[in-house]
N, C-alpha and C. Protein backbone atom coordinates (compact mmCIF):
# COMPACT_ATOMS: atom_id res chain seq x y z
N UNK A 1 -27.22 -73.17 31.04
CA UNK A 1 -26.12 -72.95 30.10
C UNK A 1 -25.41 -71.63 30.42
N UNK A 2 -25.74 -70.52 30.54
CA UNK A 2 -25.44 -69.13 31.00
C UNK A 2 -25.08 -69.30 32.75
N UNK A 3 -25.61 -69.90 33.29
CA UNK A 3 -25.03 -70.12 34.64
C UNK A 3 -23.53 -70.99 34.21
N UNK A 4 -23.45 -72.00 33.83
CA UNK A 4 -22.37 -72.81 33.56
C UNK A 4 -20.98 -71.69 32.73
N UNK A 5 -21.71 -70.99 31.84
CA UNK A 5 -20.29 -70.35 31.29
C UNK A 5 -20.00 -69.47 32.28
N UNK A 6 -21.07 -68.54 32.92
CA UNK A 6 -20.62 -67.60 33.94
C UNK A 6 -19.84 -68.22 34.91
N UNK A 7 -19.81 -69.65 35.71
CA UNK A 7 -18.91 -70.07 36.55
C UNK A 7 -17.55 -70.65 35.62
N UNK A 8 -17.84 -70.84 34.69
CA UNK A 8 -16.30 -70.98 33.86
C UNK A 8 -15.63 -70.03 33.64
N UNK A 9 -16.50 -68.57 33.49
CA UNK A 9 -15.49 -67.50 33.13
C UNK A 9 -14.64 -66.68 34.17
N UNK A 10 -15.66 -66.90 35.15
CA UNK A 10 -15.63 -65.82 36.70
C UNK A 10 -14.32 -66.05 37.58
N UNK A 11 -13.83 -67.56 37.01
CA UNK A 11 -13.22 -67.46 38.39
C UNK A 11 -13.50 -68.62 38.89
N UNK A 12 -12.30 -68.53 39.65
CA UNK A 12 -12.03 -70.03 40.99
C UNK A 12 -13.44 -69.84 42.09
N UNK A 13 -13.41 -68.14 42.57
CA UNK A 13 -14.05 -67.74 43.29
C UNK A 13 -16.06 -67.98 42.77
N UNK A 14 -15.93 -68.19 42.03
CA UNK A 14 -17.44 -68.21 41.73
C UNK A 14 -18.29 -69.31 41.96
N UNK A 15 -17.86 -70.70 42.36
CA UNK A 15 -18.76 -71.59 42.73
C UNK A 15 -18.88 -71.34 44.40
N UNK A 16 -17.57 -70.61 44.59
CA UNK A 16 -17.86 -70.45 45.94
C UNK A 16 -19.07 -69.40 46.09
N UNK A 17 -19.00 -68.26 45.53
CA UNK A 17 -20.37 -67.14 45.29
C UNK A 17 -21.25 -67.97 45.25
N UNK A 18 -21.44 -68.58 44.60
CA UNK A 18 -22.39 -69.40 44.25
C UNK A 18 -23.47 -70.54 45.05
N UNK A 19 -22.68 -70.91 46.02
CA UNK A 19 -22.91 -72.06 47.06
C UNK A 19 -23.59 -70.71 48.29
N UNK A 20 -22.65 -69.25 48.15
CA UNK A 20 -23.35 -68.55 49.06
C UNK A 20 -24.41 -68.03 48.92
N UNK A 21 -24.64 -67.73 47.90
CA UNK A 21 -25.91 -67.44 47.15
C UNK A 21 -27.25 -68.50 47.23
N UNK A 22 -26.90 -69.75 47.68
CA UNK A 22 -28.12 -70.73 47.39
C UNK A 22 -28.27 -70.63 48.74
N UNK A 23 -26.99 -70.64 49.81
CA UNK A 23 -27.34 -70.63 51.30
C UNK A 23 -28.89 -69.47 51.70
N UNK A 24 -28.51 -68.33 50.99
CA UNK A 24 -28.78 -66.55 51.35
C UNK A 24 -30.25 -67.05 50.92
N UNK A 25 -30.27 -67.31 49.77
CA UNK A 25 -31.88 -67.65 49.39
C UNK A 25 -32.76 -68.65 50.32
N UNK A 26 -31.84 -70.25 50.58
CA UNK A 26 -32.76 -70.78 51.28
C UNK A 26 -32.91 -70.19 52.73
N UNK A 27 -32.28 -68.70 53.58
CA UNK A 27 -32.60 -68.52 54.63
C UNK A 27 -33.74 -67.59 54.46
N UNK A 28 -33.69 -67.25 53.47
CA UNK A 28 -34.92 -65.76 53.20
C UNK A 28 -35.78 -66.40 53.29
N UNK A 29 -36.03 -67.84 52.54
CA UNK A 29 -37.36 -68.30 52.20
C UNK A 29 -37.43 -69.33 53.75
N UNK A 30 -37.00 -69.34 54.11
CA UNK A 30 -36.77 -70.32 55.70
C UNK A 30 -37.80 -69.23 56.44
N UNK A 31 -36.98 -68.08 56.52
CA UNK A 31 -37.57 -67.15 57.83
C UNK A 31 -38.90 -66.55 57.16
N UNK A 32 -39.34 -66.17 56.07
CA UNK A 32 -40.37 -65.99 55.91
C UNK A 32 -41.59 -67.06 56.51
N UNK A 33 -41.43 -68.14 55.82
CA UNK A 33 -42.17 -69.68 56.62
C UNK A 33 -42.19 -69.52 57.52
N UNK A 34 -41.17 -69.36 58.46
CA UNK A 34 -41.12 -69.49 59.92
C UNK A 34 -41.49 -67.83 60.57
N UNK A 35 -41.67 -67.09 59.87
CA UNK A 35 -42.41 -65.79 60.42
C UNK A 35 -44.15 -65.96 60.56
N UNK A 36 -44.09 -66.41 59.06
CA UNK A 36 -45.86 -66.54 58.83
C UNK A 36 -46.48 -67.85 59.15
N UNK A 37 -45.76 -69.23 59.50
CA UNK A 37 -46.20 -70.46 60.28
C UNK A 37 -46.38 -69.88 61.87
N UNK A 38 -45.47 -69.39 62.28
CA UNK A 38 -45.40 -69.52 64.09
C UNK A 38 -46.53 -68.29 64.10
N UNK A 39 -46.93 -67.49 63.64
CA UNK A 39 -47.31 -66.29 63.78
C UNK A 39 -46.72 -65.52 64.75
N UNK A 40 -45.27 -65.08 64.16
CA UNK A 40 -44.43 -64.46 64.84
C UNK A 40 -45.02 -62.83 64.81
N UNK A 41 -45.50 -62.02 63.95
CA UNK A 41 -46.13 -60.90 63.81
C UNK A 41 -47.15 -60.68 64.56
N UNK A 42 -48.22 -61.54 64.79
CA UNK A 42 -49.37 -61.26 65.43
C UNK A 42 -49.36 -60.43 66.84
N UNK A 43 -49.98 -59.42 66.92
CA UNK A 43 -50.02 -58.65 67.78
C UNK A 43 -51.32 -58.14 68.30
N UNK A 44 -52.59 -58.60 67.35
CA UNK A 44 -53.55 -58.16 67.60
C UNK A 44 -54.46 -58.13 68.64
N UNK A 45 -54.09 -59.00 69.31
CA UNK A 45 -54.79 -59.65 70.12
C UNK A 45 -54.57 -59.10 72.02
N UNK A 46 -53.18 -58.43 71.73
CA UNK A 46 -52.55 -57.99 72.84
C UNK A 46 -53.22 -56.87 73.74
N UNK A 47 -53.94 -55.98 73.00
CA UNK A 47 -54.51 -55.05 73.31
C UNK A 47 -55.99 -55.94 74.04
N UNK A 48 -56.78 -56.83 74.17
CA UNK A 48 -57.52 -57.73 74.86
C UNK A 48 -57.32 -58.09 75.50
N UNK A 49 -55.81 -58.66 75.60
CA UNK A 49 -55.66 -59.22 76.91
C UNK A 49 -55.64 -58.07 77.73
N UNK A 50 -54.77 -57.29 77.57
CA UNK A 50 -54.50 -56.24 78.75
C UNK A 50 -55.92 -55.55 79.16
N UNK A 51 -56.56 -55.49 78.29
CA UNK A 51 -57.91 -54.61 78.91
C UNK A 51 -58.89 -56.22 79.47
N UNK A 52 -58.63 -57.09 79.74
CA UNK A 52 -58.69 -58.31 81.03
C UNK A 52 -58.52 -58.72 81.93
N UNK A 53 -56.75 -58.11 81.87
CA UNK A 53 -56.61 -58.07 82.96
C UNK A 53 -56.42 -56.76 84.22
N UNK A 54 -56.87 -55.58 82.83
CA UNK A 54 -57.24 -54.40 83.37
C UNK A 54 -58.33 -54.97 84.25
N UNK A 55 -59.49 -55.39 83.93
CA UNK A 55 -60.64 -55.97 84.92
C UNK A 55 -60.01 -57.10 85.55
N UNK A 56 -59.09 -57.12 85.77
CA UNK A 56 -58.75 -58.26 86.83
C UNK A 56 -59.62 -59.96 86.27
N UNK A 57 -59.95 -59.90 84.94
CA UNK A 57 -60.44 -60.92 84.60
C UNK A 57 -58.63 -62.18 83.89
N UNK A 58 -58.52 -62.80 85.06
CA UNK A 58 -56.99 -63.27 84.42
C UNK A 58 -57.50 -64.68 83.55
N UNK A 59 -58.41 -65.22 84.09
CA UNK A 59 -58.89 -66.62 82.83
C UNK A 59 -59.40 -65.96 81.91
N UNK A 60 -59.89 -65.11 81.36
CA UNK A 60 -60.57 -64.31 80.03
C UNK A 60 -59.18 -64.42 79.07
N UNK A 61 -57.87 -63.29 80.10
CA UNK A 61 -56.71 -62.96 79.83
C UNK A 61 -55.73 -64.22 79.30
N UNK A 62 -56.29 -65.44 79.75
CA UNK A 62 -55.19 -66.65 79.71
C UNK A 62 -55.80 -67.37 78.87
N UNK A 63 -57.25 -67.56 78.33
CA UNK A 63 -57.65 -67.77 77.48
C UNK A 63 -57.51 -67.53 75.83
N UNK A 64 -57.58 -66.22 75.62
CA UNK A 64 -57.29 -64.99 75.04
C UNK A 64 -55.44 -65.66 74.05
N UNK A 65 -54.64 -65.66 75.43
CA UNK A 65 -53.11 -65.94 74.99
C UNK A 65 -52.59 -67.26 74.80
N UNK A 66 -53.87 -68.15 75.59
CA UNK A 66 -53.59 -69.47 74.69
C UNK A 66 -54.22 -69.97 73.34
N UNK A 67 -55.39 -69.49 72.91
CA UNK A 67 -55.85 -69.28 71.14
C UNK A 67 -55.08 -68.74 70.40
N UNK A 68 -53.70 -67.91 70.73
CA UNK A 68 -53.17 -67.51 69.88
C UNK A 68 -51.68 -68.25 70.17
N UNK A 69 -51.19 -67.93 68.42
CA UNK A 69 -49.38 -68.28 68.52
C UNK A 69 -49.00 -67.51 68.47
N UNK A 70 -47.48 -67.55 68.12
CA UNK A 70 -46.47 -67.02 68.38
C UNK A 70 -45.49 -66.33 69.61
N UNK A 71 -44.79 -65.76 69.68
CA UNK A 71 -44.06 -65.76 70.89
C UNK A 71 -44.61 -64.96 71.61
N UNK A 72 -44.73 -63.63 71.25
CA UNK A 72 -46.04 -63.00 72.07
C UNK A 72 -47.05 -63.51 72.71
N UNK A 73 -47.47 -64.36 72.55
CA UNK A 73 -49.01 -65.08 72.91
C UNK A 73 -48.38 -66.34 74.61
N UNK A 74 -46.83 -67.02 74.03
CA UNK A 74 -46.55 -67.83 75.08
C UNK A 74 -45.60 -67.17 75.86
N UNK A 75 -45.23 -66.07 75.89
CA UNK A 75 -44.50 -65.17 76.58
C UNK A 75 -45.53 -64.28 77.69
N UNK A 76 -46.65 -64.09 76.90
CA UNK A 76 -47.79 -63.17 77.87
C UNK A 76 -48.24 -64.32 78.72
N UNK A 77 -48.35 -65.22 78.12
CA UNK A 77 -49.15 -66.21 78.76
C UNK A 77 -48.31 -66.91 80.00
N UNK A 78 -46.93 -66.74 80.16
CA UNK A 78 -46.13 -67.49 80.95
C UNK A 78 -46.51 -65.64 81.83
N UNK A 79 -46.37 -64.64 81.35
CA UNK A 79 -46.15 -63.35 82.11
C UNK A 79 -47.47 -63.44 83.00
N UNK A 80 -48.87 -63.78 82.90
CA UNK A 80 -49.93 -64.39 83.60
C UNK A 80 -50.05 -65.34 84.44
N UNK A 81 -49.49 -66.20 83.91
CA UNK A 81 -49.26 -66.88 85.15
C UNK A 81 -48.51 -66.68 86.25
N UNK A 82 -47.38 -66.08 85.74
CA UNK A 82 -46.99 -65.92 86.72
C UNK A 82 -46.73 -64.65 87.73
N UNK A 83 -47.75 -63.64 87.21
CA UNK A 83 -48.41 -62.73 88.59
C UNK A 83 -49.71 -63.20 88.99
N UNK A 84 -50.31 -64.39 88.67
CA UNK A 84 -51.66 -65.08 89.06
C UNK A 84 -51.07 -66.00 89.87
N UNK A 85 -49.84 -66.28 89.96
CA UNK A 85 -49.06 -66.81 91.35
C UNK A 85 -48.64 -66.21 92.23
N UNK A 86 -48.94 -66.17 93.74
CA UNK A 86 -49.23 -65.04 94.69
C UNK A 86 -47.79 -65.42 95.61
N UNK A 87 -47.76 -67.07 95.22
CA UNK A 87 -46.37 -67.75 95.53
C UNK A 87 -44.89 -67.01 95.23
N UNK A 88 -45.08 -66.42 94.52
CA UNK A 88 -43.65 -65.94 93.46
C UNK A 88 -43.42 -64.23 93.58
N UNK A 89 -42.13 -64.26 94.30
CA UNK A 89 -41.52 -62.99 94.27
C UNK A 89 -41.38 -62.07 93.20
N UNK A 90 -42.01 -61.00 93.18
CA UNK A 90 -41.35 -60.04 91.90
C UNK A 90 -40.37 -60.39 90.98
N UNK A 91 -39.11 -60.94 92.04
CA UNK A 91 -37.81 -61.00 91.08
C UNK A 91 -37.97 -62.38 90.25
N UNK A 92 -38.70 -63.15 90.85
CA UNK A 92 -38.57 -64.71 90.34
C UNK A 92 -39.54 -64.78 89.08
N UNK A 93 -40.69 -63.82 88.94
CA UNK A 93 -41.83 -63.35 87.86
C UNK A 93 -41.17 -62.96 86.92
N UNK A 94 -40.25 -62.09 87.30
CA UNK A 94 -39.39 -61.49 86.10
C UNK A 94 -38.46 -62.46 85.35
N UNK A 95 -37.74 -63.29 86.39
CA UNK A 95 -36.74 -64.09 85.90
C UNK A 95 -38.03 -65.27 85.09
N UNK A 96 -38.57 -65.47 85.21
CA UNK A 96 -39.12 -66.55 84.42
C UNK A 96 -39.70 -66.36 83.52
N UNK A 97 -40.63 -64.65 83.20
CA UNK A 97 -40.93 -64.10 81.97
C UNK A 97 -39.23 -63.77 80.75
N UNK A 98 -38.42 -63.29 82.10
CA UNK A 98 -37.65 -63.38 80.42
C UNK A 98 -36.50 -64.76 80.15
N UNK A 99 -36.79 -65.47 81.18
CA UNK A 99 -36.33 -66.86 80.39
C UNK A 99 -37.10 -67.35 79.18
N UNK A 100 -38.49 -67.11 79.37
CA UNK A 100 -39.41 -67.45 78.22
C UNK A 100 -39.36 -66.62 77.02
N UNK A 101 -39.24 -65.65 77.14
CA UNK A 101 -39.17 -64.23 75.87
C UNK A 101 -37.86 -64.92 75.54
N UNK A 102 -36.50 -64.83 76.46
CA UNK A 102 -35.56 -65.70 75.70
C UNK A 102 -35.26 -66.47 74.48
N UNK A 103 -36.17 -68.05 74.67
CA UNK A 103 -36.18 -68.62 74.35
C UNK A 103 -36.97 -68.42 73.37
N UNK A 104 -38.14 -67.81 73.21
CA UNK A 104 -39.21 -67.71 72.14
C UNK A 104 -38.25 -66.92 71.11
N UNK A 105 -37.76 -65.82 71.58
CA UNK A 105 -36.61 -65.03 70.46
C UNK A 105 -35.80 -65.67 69.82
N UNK A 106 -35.15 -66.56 70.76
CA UNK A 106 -33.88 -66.90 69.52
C UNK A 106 -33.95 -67.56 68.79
N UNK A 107 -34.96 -68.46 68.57
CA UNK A 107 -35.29 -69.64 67.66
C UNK A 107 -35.77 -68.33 65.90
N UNK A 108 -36.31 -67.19 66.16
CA UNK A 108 -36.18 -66.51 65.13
C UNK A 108 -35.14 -65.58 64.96
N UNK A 109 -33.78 -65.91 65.46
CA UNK A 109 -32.39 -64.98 65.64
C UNK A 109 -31.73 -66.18 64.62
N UNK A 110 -31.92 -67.34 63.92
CA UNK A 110 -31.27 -68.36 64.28
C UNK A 110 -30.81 -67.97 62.81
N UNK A 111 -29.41 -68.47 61.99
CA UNK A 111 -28.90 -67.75 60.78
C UNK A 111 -29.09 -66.27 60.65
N UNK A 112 -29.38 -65.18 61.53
CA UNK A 112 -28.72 -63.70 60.95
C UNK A 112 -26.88 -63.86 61.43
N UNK A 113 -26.48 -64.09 61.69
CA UNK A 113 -25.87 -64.34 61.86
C UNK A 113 -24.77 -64.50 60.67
N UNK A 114 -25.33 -65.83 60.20
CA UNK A 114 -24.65 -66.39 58.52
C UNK A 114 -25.06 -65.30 57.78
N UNK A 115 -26.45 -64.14 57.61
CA UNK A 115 -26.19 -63.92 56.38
C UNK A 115 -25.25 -62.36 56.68
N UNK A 116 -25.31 -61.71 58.30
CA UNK A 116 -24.39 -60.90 57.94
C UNK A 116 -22.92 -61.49 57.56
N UNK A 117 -22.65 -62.52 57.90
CA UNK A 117 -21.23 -63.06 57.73
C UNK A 117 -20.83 -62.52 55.87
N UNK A 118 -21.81 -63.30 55.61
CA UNK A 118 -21.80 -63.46 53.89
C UNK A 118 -21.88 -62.09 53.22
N UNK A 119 -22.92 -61.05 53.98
CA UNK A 119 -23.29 -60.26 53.06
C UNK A 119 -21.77 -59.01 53.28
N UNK A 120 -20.53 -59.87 54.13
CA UNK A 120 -19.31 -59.26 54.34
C UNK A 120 -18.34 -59.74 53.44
N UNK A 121 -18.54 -60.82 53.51
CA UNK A 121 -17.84 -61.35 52.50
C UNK A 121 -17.86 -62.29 51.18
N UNK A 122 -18.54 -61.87 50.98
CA UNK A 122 -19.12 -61.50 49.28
C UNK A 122 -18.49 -60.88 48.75
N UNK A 123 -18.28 -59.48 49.06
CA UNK A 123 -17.71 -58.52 47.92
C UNK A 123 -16.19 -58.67 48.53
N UNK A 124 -15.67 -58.94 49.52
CA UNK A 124 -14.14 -59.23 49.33
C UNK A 124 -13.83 -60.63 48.73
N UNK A 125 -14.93 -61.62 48.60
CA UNK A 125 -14.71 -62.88 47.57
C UNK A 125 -15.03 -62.23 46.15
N UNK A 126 -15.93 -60.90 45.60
CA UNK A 126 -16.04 -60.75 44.27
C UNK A 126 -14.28 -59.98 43.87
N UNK A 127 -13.96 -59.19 45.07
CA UNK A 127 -12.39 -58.29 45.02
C UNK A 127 -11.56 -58.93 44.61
N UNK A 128 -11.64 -60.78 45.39
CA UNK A 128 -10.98 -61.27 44.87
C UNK A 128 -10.63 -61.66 43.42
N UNK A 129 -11.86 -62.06 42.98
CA UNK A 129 -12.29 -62.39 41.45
C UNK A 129 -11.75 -61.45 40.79
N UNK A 130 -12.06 -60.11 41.30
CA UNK A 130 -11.28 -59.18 40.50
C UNK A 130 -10.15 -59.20 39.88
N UNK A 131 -9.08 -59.29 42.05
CA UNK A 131 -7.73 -59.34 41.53
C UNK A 131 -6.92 -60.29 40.73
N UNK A 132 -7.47 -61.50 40.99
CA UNK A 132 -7.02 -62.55 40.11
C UNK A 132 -7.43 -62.46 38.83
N UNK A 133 -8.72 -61.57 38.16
CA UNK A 133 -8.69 -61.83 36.94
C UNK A 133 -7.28 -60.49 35.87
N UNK A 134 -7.45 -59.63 37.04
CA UNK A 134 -6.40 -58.72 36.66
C UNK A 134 -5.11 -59.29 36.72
N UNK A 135 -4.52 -60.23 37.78
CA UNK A 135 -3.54 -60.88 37.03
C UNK A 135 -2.97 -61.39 36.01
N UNK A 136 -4.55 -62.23 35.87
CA UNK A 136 -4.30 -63.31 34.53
C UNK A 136 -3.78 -61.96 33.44
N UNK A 137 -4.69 -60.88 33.28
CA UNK A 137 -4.38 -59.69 32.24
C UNK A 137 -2.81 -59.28 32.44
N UNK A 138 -2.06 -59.11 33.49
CA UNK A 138 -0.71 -57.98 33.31
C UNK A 138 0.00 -59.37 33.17
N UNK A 139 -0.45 -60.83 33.86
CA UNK A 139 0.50 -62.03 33.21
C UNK A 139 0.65 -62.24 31.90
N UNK A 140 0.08 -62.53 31.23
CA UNK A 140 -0.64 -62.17 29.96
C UNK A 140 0.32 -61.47 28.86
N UNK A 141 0.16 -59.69 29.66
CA UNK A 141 0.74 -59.45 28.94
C UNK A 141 2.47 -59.07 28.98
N UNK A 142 2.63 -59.17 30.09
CA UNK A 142 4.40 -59.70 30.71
C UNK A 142 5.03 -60.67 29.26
N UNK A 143 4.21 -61.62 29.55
CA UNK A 143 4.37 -62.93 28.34
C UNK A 143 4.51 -62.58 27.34
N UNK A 144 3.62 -62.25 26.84
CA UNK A 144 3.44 -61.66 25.52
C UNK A 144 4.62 -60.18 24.34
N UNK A 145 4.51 -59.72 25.87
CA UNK A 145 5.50 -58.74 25.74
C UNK A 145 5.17 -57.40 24.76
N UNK A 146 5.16 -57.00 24.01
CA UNK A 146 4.70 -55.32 22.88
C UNK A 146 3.15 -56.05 22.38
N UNK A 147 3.08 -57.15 22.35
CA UNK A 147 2.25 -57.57 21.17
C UNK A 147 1.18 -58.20 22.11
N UNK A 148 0.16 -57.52 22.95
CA UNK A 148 -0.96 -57.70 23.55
C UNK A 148 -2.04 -58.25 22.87
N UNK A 149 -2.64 -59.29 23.33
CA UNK A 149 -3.72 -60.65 22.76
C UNK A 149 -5.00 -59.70 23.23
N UNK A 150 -5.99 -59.06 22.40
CA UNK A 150 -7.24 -58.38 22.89
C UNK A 150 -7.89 -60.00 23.49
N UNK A 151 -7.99 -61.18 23.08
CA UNK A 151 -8.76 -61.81 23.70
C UNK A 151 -8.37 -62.41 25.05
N UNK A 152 -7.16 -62.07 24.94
CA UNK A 152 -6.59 -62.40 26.57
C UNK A 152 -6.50 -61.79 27.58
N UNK A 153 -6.28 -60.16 26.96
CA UNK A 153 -6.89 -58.89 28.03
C UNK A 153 -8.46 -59.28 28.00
N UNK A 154 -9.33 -59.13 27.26
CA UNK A 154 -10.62 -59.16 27.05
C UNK A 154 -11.29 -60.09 28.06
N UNK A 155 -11.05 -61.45 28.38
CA UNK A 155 -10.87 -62.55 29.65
C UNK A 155 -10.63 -62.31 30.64
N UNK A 156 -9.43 -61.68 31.19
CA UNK A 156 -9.07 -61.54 32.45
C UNK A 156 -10.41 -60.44 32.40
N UNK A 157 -10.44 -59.18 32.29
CA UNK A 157 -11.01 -58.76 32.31
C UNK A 157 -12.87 -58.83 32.54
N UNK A 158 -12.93 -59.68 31.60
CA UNK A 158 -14.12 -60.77 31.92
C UNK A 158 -14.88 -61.41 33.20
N UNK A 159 -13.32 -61.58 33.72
CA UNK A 159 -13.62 -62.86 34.96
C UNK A 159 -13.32 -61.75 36.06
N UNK A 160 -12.80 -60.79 36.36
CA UNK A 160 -12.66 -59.48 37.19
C UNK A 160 -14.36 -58.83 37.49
N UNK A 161 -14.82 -58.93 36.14
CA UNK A 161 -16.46 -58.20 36.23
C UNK A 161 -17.60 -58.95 36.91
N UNK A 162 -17.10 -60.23 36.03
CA UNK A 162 -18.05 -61.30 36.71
C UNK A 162 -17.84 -61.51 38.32
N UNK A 163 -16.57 -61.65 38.31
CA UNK A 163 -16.56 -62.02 40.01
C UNK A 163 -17.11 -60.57 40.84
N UNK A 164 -16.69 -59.45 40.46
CA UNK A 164 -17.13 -58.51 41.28
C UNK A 164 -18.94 -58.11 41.31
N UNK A 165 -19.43 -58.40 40.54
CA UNK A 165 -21.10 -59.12 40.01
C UNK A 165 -21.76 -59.79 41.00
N UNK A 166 -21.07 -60.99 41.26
CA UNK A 166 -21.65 -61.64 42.16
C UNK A 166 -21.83 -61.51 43.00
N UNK A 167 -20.08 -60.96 43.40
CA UNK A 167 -20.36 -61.00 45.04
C UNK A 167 -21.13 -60.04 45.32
N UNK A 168 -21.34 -58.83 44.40
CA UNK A 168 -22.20 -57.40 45.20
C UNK A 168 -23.51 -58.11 45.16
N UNK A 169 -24.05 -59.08 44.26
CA UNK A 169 -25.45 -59.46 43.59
C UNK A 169 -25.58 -60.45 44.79
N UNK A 170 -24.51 -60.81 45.79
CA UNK A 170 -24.99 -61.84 46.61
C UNK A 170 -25.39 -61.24 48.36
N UNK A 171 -24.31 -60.19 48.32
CA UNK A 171 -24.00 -59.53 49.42
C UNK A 171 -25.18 -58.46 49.93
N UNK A 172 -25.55 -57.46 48.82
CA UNK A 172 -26.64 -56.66 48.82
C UNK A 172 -28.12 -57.07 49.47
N UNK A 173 -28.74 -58.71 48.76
CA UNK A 173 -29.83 -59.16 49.61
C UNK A 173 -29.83 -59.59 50.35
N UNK A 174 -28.22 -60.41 50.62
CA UNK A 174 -28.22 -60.78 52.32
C UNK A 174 -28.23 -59.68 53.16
N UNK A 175 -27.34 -58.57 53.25
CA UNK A 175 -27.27 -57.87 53.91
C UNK A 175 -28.86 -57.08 54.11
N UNK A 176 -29.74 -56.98 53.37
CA UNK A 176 -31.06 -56.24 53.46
C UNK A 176 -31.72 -57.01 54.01
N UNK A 177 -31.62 -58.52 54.15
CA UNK A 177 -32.52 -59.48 54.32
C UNK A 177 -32.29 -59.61 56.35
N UNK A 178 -30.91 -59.62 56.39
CA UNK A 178 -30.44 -59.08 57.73
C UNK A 178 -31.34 -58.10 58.15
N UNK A 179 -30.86 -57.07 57.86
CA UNK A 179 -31.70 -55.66 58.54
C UNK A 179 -33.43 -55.70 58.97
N UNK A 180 -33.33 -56.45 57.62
CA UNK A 180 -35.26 -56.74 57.93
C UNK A 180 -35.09 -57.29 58.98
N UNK A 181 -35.25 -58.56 58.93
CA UNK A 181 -35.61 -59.73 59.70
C UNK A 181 -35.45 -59.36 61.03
N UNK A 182 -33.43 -58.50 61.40
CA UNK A 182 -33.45 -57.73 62.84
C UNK A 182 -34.50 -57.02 63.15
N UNK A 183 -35.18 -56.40 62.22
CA UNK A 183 -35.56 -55.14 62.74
C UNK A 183 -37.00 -55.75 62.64
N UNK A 184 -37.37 -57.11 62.28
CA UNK A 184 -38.90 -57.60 62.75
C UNK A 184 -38.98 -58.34 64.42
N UNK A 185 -37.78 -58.77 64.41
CA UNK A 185 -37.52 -59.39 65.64
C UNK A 185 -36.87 -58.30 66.74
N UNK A 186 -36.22 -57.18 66.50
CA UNK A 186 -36.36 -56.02 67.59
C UNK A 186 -38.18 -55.11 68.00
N UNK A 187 -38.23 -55.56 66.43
CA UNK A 187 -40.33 -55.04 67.36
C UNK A 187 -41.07 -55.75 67.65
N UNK A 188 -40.71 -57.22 67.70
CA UNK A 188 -41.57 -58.62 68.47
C UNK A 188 -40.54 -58.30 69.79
N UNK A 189 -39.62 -57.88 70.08
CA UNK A 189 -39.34 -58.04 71.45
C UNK A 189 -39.86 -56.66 72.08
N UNK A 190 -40.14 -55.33 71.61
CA UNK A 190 -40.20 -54.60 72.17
C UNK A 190 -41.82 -54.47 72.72
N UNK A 191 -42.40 -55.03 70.91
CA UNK A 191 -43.87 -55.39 71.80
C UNK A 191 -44.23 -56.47 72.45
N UNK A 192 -43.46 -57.56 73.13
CA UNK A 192 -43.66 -58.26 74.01
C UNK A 192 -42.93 -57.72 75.34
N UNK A 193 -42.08 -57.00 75.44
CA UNK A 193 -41.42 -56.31 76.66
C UNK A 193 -42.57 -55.33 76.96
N UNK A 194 -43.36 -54.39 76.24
CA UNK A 194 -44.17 -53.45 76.53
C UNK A 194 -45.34 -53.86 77.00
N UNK A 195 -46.01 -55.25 76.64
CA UNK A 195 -47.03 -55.84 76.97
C UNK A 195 -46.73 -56.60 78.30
N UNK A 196 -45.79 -57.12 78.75
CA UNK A 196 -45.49 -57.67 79.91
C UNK A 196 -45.48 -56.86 81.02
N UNK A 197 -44.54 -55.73 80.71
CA UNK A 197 -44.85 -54.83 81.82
C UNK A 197 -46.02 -53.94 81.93
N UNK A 198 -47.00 -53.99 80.70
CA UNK A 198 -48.32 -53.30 81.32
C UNK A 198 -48.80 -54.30 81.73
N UNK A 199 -48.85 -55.27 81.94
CA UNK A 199 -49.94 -56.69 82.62
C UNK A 199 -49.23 -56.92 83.83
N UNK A 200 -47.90 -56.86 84.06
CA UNK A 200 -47.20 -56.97 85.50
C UNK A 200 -48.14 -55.61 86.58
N UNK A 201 -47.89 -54.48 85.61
CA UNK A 201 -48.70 -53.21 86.20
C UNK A 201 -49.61 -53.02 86.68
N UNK A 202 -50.64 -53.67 85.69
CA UNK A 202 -52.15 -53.53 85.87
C UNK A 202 -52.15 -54.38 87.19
N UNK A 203 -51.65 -55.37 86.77
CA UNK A 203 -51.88 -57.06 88.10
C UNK A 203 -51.67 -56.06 89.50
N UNK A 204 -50.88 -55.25 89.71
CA UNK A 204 -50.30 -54.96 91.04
C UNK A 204 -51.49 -54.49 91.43
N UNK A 205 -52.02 -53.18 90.65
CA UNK A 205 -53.21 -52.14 90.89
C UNK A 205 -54.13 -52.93 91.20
């Protein structure tokens, strides 16, 4: 009932807030699932392998990275194989570890995208709400002329607050939800870039 009058009062602009708002939520709750299903965090395990293949033990090491998920785990594990291939040039090891890191990344890159979009324009869709509700008010009282309607200023006014409400109330957690999520997926790449090249390292020695 309070959702329903708030989109009656707000504005043209508010089912649109609104539709962005259900998007923003189902990606938060998307990437969480898909953080804590894939075991995109897991890192623990990294520090084992490398002291494996510190001993030149590479089946301990490949063992080790196939019991575990997430991208770390099939990124090391493609990075093993392929310096345990004696076949394959430096450059071609490299090119095929980060085709794999590639691919393991972007599948958790997938909507930041949409929510920085949104968490931009949100508050120039609440501005809008604004300006149009401030219309309805100086139309209003143009019309009206000396003899100003408090419930008709009181409305525009209304639908100016509400719209500018939303959009900050929509924009604010997308935009934070962004930053996270980048900044979980800039330290799954940095600790899979750091772990690759100490296991490329060790392998040479």
């Amino acid at each position: 009932m309070i959702l329903t009058e708030l989109l009656a009062k707000g504005g043209v602009v508010m089912p649109v807030i609104l539709v962005l708002s259900v998007y923003v939520m189902a990606v938060i709750m998307y990437k969480i699932y898909q953080f804590w299903a894939t075991g995109a965090l897991a890192t623990a395990f990294i520090d084992k392998i490398i002291a494996a293949v510190a001993d030149n033990k590479m089946a301990e090491a490949m063992n080790i990275a196939g019991n575990n998920k997430g991208p770390a785990a099939k990124v090391i594990e493609t990075a093993i194989n392929a310096v345990s291939n004696r076949a394959l040039t430096d450059e071609k090891r490299i090119r095929i570890v980060e085709s794999t890191a590639i691919r393991e990344i972007r599948q958790y890159e997938t909507h930041l995208r949409g929510l920085e979009m949104i968490a931009n324009i949100a508050p120039l869709l609440g501005l809008l709400g604004t300006v149009t509700g401030m219309v309805k008010v100086f139309a209003g009282i143009s019309q009206t002329g000396s003899g100003v309607d408090p419930a008709l200023l009181a409305g525009g006014i209304w639908e100016a607050l509400i719209a500018t409400v939303a959009g900050l109330a929509v924009a604010i957690p997308s935009l934070a939800a962004h930053y996270i999520l980048e900044g979980r997926i800039d330290s799954v790449r940095a600790t899979i870039k750091d772990a690759v090249m100490c296991i490329m390292a060790r392998s040479v020695n």
